[in-house]
C-alpha atoms as a PDB file:
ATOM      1  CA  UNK A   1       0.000   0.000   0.000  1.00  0.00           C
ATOM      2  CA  UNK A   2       1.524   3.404  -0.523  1.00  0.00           C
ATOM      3  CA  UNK A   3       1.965   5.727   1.952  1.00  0.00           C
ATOM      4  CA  UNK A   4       0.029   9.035   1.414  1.00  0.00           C
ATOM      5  CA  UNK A   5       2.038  12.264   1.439  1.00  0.00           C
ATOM      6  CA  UNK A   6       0.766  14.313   4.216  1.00  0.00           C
ATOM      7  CA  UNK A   7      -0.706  17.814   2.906  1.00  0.00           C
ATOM      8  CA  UNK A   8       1.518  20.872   4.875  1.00  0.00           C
ATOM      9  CA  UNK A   9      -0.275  23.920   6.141  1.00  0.00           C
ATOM     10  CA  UNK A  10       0.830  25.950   3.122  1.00  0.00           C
ATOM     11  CA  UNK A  11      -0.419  23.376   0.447  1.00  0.00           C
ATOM     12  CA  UNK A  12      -3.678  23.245   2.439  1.00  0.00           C
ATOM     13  CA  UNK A  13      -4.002  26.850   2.198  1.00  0.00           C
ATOM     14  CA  UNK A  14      -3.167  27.281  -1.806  1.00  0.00           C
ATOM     15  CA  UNK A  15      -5.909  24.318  -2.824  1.00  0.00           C
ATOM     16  CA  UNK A  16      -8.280  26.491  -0.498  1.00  0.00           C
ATOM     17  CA  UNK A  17      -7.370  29.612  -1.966  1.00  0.00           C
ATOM     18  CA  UNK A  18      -8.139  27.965  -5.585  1.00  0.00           C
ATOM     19  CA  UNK A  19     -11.655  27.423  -4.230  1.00  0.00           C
ATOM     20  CA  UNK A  20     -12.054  30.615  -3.399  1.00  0.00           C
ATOM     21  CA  UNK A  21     -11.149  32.247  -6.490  1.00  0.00           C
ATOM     22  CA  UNK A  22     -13.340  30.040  -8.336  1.00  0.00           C
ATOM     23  CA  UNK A  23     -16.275  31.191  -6.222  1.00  0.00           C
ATOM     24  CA  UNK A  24     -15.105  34.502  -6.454  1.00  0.00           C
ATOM     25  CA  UNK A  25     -14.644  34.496  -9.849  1.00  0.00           C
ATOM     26  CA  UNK A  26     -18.633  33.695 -10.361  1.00  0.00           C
ATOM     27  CA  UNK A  27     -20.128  36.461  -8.326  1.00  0.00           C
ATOM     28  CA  UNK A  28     -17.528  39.441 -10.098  1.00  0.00           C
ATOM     29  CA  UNK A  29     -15.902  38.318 -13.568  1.00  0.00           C
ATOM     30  CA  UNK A  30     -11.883  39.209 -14.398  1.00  0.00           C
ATOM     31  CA  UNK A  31     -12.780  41.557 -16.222  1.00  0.00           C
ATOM     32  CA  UNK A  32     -15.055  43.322 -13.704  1.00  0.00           C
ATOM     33  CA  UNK A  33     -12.460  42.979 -11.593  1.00  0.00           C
ATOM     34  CA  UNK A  34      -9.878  44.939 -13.867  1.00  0.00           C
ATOM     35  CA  UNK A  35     -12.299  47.532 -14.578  1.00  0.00           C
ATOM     36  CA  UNK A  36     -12.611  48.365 -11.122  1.00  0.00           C
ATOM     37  CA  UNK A  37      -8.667  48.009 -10.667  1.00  0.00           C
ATOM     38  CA  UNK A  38      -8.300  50.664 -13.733  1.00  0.00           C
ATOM     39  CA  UNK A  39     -10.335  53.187 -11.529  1.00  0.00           C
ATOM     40  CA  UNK A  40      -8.960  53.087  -8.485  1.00  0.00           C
ATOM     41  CA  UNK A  41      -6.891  55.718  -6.363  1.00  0.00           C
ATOM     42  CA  UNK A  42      -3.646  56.412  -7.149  1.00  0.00           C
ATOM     43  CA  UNK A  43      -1.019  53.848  -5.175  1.00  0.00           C
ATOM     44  CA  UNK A  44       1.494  55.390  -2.842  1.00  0.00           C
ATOM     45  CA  UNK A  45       4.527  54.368  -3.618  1.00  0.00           C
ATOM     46  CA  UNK A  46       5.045  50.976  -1.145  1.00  0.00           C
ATOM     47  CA  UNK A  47       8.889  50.376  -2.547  1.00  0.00           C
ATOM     48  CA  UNK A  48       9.727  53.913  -2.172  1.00  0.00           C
ATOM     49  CA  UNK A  49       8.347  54.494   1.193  1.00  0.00           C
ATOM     50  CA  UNK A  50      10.826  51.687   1.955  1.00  0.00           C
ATOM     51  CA  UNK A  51      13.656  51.875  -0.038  1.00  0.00           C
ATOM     52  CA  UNK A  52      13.968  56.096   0.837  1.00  0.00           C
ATOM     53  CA  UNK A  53      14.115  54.836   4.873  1.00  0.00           C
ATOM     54  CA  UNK A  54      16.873  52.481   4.170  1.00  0.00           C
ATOM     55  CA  UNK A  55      18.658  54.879   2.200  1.00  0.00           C
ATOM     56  CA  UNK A  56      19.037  57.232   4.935  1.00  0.00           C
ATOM     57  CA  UNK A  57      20.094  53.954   7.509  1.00  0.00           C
ATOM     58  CA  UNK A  58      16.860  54.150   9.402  1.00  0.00           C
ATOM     59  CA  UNK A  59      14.566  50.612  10.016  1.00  0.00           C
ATOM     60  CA  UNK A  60      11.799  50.749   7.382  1.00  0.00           C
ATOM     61  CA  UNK A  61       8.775  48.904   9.534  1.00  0.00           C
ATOM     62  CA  UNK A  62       6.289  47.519   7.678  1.00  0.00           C
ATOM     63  CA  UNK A  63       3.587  47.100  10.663  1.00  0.00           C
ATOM     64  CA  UNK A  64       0.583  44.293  10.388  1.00  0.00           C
ATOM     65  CA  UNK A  65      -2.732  44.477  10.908  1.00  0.00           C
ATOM     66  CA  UNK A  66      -3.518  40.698  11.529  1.00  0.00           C
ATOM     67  CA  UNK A  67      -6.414  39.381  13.720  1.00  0.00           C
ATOM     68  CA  UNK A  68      -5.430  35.507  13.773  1.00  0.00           C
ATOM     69  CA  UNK A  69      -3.044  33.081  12.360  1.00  0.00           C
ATOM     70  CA  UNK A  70      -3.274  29.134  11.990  1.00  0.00           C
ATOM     71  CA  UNK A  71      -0.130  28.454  14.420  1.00  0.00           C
ATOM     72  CA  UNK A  72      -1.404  30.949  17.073  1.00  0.00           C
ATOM     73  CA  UNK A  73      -4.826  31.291  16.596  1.00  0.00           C
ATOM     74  CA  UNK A  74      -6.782  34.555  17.873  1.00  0.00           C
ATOM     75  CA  UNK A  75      -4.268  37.136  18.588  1.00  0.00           C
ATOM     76  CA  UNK A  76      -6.435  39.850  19.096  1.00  0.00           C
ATOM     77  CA  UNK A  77     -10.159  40.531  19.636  1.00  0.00           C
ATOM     78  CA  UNK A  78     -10.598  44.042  19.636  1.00  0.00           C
ATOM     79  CA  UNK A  79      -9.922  44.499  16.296  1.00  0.00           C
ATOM     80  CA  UNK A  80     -10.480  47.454  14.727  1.00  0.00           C
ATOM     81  CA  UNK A  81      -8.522  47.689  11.445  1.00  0.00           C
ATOM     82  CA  UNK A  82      -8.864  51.692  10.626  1.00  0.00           C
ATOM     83  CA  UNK A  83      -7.997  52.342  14.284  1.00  0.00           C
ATOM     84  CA  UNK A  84      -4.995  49.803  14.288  1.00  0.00           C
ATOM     85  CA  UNK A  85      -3.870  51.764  10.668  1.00  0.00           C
ATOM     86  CA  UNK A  86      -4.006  55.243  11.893  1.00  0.00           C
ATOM     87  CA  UNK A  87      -2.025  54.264  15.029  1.00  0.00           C
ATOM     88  CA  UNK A  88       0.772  52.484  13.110  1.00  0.00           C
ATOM     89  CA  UNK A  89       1.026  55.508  10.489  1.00  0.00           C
ATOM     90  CA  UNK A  90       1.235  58.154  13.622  1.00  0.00           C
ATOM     91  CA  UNK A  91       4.135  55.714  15.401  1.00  0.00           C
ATOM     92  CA  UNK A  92       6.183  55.590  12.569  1.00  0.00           C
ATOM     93  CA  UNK A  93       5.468  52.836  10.789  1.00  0.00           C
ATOM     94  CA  UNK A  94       7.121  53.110   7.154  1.00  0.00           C
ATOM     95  CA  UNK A  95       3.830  51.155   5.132  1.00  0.00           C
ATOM     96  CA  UNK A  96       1.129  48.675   6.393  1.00  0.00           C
ATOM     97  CA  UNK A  97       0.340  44.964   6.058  1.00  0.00           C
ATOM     98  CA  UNK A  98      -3.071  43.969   6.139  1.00  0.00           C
ATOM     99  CA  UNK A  99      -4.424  40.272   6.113  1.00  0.00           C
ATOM    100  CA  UNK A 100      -7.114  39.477   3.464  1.00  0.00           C
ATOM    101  CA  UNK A 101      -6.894  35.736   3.822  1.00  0.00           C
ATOM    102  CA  UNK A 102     -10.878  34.600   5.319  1.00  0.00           C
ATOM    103  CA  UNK A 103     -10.047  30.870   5.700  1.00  0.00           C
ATOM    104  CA  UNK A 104      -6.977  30.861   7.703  1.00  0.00           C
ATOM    105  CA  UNK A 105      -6.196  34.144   9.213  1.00  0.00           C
ATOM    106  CA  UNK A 106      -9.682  35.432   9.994  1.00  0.00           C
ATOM    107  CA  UNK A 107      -8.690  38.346   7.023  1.00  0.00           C
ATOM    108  CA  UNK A 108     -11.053  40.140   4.957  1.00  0.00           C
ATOM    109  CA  UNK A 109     -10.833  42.571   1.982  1.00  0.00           C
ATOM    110  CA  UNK A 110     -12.727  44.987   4.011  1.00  0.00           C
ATOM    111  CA  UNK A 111     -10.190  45.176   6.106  1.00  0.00           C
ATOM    112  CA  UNK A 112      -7.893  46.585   3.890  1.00  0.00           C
ATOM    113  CA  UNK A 113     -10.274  49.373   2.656  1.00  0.00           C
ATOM    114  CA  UNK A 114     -10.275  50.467   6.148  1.00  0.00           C
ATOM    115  CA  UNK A 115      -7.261  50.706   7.155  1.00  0.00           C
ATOM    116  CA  UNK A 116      -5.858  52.346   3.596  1.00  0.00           C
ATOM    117  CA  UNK A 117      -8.908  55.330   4.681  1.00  0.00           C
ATOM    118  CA  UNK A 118      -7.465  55.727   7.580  1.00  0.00           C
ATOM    119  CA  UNK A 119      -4.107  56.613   6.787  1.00  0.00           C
ATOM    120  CA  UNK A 120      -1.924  58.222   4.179  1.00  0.00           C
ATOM    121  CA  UNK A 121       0.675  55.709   4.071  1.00  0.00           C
ATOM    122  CA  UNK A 122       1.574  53.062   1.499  1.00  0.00           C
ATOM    123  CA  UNK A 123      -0.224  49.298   2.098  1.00  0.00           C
ATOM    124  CA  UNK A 124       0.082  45.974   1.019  1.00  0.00           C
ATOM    125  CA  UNK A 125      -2.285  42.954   0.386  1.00  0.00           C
ATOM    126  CA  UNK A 126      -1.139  40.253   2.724  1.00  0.00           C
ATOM    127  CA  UNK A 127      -2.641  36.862   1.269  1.00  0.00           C
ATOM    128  CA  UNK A 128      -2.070  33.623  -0.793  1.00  0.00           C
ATOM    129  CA  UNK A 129      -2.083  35.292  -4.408  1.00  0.00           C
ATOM    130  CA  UNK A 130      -1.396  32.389  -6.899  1.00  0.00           C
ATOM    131  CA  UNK A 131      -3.954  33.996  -9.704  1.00  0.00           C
ATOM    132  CA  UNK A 132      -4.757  37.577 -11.690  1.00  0.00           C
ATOM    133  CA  UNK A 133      -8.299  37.449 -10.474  1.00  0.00           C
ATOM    134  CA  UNK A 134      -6.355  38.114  -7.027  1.00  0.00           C
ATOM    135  CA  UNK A 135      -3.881  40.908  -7.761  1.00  0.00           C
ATOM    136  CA  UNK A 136      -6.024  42.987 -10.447  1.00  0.00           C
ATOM    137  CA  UNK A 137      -8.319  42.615  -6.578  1.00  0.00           C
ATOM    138  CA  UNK A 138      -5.851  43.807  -4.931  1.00  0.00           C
ATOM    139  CA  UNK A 139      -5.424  47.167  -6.799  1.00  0.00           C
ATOM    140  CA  UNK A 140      -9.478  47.256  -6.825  1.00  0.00           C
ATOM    141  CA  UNK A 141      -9.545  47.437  -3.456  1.00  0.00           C
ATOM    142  CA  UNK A 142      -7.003  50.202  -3.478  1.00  0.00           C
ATOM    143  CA  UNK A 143      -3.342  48.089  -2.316  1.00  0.00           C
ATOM    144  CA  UNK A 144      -0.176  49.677  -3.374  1.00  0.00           C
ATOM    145  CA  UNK A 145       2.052  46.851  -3.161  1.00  0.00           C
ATOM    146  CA  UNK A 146       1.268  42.299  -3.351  1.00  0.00           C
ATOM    147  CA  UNK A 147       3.061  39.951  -2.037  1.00  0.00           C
ATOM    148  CA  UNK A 148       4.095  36.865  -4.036  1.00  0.00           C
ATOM    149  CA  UNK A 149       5.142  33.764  -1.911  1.00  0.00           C
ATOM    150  CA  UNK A 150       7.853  31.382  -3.689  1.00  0.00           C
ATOM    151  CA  UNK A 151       7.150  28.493  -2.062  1.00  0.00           C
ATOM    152  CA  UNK A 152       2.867  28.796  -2.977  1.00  0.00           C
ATOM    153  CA  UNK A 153       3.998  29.773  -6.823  1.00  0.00           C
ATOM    154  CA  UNK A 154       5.521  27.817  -9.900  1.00  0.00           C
ATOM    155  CA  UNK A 155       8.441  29.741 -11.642  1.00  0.00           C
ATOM    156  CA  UNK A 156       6.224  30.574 -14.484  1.00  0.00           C
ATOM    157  CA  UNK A 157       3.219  31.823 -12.001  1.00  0.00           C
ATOM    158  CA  UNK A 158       5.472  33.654  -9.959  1.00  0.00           C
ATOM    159  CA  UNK A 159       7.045  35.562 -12.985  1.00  0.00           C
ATOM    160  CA  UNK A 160       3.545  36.222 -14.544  1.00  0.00           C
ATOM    161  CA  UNK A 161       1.983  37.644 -11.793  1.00  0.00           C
ATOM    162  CA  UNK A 162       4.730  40.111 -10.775  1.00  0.00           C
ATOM    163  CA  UNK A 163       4.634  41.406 -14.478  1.00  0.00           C
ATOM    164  CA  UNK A 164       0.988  41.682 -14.597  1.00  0.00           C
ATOM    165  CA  UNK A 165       1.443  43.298 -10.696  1.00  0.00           C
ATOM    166  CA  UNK A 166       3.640  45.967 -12.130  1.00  0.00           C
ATOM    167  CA  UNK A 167       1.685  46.656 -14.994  1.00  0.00           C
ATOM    168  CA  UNK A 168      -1.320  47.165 -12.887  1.00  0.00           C
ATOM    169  CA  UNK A 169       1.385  49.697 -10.938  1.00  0.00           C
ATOM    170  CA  UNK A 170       1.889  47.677  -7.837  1.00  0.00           C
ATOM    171  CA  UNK A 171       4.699  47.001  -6.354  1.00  0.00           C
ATOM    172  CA  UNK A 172       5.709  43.629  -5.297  1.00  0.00           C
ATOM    173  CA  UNK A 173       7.421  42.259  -2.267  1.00  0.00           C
ATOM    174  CA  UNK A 174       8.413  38.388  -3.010  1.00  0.00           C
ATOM    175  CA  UNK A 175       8.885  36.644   0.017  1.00  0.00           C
ATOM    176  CA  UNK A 176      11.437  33.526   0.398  1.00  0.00           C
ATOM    177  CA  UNK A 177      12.569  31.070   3.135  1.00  0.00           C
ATOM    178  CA  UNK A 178      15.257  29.385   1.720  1.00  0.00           C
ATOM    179  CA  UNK A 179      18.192  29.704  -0.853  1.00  0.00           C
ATOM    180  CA  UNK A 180      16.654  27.954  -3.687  1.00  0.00           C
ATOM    181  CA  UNK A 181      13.770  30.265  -3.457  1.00  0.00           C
ATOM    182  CA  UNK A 182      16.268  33.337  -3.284  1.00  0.00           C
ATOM    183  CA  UNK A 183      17.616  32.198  -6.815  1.00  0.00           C
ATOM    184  CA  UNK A 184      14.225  32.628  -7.814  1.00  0.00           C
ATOM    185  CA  UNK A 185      13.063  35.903  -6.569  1.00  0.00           C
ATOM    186  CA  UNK A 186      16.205  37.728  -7.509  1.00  0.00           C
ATOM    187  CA  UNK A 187      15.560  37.115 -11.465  1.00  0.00           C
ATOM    188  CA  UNK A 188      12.781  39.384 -10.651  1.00  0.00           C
ATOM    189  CA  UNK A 189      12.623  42.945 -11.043  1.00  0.00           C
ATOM    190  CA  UNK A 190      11.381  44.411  -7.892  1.00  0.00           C
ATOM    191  CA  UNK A 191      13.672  45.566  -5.156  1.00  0.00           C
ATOM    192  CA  UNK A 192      12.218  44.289  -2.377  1.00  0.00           C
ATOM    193  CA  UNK A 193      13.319  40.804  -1.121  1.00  0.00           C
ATOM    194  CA  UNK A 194      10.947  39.227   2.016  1.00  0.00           C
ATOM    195  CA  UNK A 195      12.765  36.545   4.246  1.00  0.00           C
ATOM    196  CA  UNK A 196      10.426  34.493   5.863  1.00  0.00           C
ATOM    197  CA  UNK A 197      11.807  33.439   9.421  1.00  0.00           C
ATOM    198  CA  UNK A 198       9.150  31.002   9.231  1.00  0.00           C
ATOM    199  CA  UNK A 199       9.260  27.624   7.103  1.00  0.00           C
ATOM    200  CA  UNK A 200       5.518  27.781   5.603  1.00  0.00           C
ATOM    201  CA  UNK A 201       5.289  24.316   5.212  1.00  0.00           C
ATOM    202  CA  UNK A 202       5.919  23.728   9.221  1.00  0.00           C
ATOM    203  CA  UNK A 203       4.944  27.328  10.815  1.00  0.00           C
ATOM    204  CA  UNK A 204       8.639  26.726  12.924  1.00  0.00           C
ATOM    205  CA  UNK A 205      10.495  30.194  13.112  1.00  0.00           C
ATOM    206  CA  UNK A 206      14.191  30.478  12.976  1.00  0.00           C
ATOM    207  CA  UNK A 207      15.770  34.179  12.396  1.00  0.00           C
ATOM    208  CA  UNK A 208      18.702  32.403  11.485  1.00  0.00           C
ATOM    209  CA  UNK A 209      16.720  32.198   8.016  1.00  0.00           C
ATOM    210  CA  UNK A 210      17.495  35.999   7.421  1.00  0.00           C
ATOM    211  CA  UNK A 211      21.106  36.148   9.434  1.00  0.00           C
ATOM    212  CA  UNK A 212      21.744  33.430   6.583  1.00  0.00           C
ATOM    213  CA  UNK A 213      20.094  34.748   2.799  1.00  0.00           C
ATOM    214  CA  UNK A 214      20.264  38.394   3.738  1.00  0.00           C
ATOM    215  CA  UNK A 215      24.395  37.959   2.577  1.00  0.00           C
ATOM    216  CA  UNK A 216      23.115  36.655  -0.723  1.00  0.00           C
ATOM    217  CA  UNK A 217      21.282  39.496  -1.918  1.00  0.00           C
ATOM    218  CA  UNK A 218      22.553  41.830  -3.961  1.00  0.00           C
ATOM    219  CA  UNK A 219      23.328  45.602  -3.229  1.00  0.00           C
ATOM    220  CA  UNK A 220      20.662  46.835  -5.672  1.00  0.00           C
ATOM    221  CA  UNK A 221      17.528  44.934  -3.733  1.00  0.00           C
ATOM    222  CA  UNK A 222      16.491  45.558  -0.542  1.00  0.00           C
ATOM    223  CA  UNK A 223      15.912  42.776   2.271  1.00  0.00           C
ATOM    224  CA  UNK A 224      12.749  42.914   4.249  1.00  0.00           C
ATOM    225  CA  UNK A 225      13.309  40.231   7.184  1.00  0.00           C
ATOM    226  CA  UNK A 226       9.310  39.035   8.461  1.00  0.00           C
ATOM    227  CA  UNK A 227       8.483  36.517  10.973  1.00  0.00           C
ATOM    228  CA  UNK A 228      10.078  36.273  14.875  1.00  0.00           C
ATOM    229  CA  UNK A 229      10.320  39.676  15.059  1.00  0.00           C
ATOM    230  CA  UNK A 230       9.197  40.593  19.027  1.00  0.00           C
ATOM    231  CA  UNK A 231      12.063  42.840  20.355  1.00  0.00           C
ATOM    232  CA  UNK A 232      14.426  45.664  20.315  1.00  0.00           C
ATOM    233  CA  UNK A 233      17.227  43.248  20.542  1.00  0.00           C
ATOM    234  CA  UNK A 234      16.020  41.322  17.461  1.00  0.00           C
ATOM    235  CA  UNK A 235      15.572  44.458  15.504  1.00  0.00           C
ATOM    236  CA  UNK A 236      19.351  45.403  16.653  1.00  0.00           C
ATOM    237  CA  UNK A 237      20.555  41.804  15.725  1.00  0.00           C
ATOM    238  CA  UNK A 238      19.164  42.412  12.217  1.00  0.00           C
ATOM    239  CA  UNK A 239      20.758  46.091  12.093  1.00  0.00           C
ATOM    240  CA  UNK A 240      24.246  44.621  12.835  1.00  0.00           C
ATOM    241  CA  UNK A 241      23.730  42.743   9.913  1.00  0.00           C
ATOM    242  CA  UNK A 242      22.827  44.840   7.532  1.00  0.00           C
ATOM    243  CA  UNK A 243      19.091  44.301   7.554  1.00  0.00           C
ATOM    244  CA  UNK A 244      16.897  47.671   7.836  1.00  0.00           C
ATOM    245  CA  UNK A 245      13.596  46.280   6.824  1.00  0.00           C
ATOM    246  CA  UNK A 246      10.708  44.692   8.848  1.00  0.00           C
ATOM    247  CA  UNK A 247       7.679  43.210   8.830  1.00  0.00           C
ATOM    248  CA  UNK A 248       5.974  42.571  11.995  1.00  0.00           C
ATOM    249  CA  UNK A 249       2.650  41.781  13.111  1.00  0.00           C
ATOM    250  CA  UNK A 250       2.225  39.736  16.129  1.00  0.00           C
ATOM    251  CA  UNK A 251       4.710  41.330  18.477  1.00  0.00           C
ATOM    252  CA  UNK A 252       2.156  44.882  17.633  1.00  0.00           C
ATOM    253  CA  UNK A 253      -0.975  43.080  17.431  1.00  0.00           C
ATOM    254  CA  UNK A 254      -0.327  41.449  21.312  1.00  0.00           C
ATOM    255  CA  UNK A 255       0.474  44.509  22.486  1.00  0.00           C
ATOM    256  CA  UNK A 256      -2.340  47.148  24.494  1.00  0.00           C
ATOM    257  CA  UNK A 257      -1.470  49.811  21.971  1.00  0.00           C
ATOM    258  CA  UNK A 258      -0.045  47.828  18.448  1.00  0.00           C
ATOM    259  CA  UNK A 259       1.183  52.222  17.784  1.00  0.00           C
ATOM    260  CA  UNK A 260       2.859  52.479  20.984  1.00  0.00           C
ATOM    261  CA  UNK A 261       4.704  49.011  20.769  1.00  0.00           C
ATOM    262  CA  UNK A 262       6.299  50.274  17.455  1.00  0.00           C
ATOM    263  CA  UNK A 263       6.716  53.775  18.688  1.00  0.00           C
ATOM    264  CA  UNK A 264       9.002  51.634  21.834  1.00  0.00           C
ATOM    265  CA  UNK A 265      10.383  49.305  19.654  1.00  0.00           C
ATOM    266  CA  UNK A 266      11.991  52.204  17.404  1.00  0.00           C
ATOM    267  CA  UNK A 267      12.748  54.265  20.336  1.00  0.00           C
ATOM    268  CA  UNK A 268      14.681  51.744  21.938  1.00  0.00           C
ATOM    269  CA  UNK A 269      17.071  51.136  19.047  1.00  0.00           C
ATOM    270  CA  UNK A 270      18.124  55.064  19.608  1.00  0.00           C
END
């Protein structure tokens, strides 16, 4: 009898997300969708935002507005994502990440909508994109930037959609846990390079993961470390090193004030 491979929490989420899209798909068309993404607001500039803090050697903090997670569950109740966005962007936070994801992370493209009205800062669509439908959605909904996960993508997929991302003017942050993945992302063209410090296929976090691929990447892209992230002294570690980019969500999202945790975290690397 042959043994059955077991499905990991990442493959589980991209057949769900298929699903989805399908459904999707059959209450708004593509090309509903893209008519809607033609008319939307102007974007902000998400790579710029980060790229300009970096340039002048300050951390570029990408804060998250994230109400649950499959390896944590909950992490917070009072969730209010226009509140949570106009905190972040009066703290310092460089650009936002918001969770769409329904399934998995309790996420909702409402949430983004919110948050993007209640601030002037750039934001990004935090999901499982692995079709069109989803990024020409994206810019609907008004994000400035998608982010395109290696490990859920094909080579071909993953080169498609950041062209047609671009072309729709989003930027594109293309997240990677591991060195054959880095390969990938760098034949890309946008700058900004996400290192997972958590293996999507077993939720384990290891910051080692940027300490290691951060050296690989060239001088003209710029590394955005995400995952672990819950101190001053990890921030500082990732400094030392070279790395002035950030995403972080559950360290914020724990926290009484998600603004004021950001505003401390910063302040303590002074």
């Amino acid at each position: 009898m042959l043994e059955q491979k077991t499905q990991t929490i990442l493959e589980k989420i991209v057949a769900t997300k298929h699903r989805e899209i399908e459904a999707d798909k059959r209450v708004l068309s593509f090309a509903d969708v893209e008519a809607l993404a033609a008319k939307a607001d102007p974007v902000r500039g998400f790579a710029n935002a980060i790229v300009s803090r970096i340039a002048r050697k300050e951390a570029a903090v990408i804060a998250e507005i994230k109400k649950a997670s499959p390896s944590k569950g909950l992490i917070r109740a009072d969730f209010d994502p226009a509140s949570h966005a106009a905190d972040y962007a009066a703290n310092g936070a460089a650009c936002l990440s918001v969770l769409t994801d329904r399934d998995y992370f309790q996420g909702h493209d409402d949430y983004l909508v919110a948050a993007r009205g209640a601030c002037t800062i750039p934001v990004i669509r935090k999901d499982f994109i692995v079709d069109r439908y989803q990024v020409a959605a994206a810019r609907a909904m008004g994000a400035d930037c998608v982010l395109l996960i290696v490990a859920a993508l094909d080579a071909s997929t993953l080169t498609d959609l950041a062209s047609y991302a671009e072309s729709l003017g989003l930027d594109v942050l293309v997240e990677v846990h591991n060195g054959e993945e880095l390969d990938l992302a760098l034949t890309l063209s946008t700058p900004l390079v996400g290192i997972n410090n958590r293996n999507l296929h077993t939720f384990k976090t290891s910051l080692e993961t940027s300490y290691t691929l951060a050296s690989r990447v060239p001088a003209d892209k710029v590394v955005v470390t995400e995952s672990g992230i819950h101190s001053a002294a990890d921030v500082q570690s990732m400094l030392e090193k070279g790395i002035y980019g950030f995403l972080v969500g559950e360290s914020f999202m724990r926290a009484d004030s998600p603004g004021t945790k950001l505003r401390e975290m910063m302040f303590e690397l002074k």
